[in-house]
Protein backbone atom coordinates (compact mmCIF):
# COMPACT_ATOMS: atom_id res chain seq x y z
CA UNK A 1 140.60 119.85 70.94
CA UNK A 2 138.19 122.05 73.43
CA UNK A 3 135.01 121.92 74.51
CA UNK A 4 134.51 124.91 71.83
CA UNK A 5 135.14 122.98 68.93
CA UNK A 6 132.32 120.58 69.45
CA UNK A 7 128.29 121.58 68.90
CA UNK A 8 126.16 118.79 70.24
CA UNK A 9 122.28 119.58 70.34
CA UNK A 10 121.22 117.82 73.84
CA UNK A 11 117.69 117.01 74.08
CA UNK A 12 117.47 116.28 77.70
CA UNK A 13 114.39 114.89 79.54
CA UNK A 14 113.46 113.57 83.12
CA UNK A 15 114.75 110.47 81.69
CA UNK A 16 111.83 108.34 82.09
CA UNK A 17 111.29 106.82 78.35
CA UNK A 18 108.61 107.53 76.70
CA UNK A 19 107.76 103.62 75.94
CA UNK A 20 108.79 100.40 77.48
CA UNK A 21 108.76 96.67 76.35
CA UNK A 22 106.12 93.80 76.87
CA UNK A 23 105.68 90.59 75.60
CA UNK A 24 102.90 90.55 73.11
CA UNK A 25 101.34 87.45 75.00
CA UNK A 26 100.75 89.95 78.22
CA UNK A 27 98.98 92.51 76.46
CA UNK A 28 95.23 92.33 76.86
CA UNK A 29 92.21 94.42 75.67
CA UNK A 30 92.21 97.98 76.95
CA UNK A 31 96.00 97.89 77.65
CA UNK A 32 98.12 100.74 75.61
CA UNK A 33 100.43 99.27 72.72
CA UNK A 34 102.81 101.22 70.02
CA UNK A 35 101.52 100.54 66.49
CA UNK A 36 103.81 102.08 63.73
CA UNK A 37 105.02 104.09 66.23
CA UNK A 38 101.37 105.33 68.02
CA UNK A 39 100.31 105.02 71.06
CA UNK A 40 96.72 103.17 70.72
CA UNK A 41 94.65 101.14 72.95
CA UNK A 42 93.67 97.71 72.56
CA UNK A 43 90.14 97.32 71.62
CA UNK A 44 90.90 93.24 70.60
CA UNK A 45 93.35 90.69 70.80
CA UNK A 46 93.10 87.42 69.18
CA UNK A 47 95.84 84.74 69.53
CA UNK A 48 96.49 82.27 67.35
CA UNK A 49 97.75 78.61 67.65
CA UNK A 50 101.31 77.35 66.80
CA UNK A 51 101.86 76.86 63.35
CA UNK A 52 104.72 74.68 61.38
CA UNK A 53 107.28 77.98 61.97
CA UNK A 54 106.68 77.31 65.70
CA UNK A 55 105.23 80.70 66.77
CA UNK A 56 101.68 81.16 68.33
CA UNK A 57 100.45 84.72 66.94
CA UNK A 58 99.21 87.63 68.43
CA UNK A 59 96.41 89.86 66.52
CA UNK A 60 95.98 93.40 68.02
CA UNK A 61 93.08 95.48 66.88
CA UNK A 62 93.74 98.96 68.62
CA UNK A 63 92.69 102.93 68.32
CA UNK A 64 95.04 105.79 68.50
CA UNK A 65 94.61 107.76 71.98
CA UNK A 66 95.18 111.07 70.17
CA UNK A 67 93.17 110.63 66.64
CA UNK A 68 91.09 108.00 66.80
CA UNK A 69 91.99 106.11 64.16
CA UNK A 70 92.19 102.22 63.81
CA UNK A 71 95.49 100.36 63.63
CA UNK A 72 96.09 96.41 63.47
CA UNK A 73 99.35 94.19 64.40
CA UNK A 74 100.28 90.70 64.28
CA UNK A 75 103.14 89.82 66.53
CA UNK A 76 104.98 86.45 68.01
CA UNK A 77 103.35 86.13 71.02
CA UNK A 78 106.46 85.29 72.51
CA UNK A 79 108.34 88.73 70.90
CA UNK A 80 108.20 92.36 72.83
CA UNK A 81 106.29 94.93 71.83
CA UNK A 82 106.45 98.67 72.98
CA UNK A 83 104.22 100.12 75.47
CA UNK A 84 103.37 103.80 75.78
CA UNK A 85 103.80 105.51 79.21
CA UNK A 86 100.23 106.98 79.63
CA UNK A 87 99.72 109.87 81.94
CA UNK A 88 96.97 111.54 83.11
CA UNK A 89 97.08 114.88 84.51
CA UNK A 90 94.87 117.53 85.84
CA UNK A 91 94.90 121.19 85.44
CA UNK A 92 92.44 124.23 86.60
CA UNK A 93 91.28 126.21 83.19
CA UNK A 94 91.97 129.78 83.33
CA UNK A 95 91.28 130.77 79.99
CA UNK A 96 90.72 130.37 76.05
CA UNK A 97 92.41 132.32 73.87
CA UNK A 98 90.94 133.30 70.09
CA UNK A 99 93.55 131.38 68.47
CA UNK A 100 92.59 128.06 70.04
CA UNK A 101 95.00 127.50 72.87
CA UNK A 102 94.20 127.19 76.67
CA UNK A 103 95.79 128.58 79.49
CA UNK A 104 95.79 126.27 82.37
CA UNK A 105 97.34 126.38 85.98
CA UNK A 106 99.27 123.57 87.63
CA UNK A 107 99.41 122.09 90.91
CA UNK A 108 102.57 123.92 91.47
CA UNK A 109 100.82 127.32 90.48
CA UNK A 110 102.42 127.97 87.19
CA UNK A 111 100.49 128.41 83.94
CA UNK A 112 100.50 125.78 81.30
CA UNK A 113 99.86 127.35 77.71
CA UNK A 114 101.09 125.32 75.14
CA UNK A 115 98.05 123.47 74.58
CA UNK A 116 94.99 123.61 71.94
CA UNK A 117 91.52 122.90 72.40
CA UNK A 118 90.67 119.76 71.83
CA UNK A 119 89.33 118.53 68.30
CA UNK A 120 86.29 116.45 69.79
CA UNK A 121 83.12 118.45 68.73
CA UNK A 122 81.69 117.53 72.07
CA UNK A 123 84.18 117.77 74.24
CA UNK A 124 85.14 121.22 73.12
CA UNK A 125 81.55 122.48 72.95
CA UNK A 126 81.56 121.29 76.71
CA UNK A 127 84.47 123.58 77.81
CA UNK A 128 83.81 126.55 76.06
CA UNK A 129 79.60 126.32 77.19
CA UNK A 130 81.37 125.43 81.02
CA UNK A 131 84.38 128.50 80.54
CA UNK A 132 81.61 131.20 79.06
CA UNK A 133 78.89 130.67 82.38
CA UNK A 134 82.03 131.35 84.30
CA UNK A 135 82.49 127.97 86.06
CA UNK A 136 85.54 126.41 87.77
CA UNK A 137 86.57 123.38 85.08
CA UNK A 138 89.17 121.06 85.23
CA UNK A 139 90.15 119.65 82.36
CA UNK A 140 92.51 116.45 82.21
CA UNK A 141 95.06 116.36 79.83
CA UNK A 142 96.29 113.06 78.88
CA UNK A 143 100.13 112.65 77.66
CA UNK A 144 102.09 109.91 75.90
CA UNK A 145 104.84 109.66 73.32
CA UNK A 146 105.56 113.30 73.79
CA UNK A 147 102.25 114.25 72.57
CA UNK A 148 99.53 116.06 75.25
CA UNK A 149 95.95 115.94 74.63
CA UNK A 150 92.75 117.27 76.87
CA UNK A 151 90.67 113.95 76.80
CA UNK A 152 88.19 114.59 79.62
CA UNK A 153 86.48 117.38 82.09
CA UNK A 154 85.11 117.91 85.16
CA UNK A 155 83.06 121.17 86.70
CA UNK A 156 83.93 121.65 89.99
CA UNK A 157 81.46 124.22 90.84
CA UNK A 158 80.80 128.10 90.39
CA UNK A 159 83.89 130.60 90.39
């Protein structure tokens, strides 16, 4: 058999995982934790004593860094749980377009336009108030779990 006869869909990536494993006794409040399968941070842990099964418990309370939303998890303290790879990255705004999407320009000077405004009322009334008087905003865009967000801004000054 060739190389022709086989069809293999390769997803390739910088190889750097998108999560990696901690023990649920490390993780404290305002860490980053996977709950059914979202990235969230920890807004509370609570830890609970050994019981007659022999393992001391750990309660997560956490939000989702991309909607908000609140998710709980109980976990052996002594078991792994997944971590999210959180990045943070900075681009220059160049523009808005009417359908939603931003065009923004990376360090390495190419543009970035695969990303929507963001849905936080404020946030987006911030950029679009900064973009229309013409100023030079940075926006930083916050990526985990192959998912990209903008989650913050900065004005660095007239154009």
């Amino acid at each position: 058999m060739s190389d022709e006869d086989h069809h293999f869909d390769s997803k390739a990536d910088a190889g750097a995982s998108k999560t990696f494993p901690q023990q649920a006794g490390t993780i404290r409040k305002n860490a980053h934790i996977v709950i059914k399968q979202r990235p969230c941070k920890v807004v509370e842990v609570s830890t609970s004593k050994t019981g007659k099964h022999g393992h001391a418990k750990c309660h997560f309370v956490a939000i989702d860094i991309f909607t908000g939303k609140k998710l709980e998890d109980i976990v052996p303290s002594s078991h792994n749980c997944d971590v999210p790879e959180v990045i943070r990255t900075d681009y220059q705004l160049i523009d808005i377009s009417e359908d939603g999407f931003v065009s923004l320009l990376t360090d390495s000077g190419e543009t970035k336009d695969d990303l929507r405004l963001p849905t936080d009322d404020q946030l987006l009334s911030q950029i679009k108030a900064g973009f229309g008087e013409g100023k030079d905003l940075v926006v930083t865009v916050m990526s985990a779990m192959g998912e990209e967000q903008i989650c913050a801004l900065k004005d660095i000054g007239p154009k």
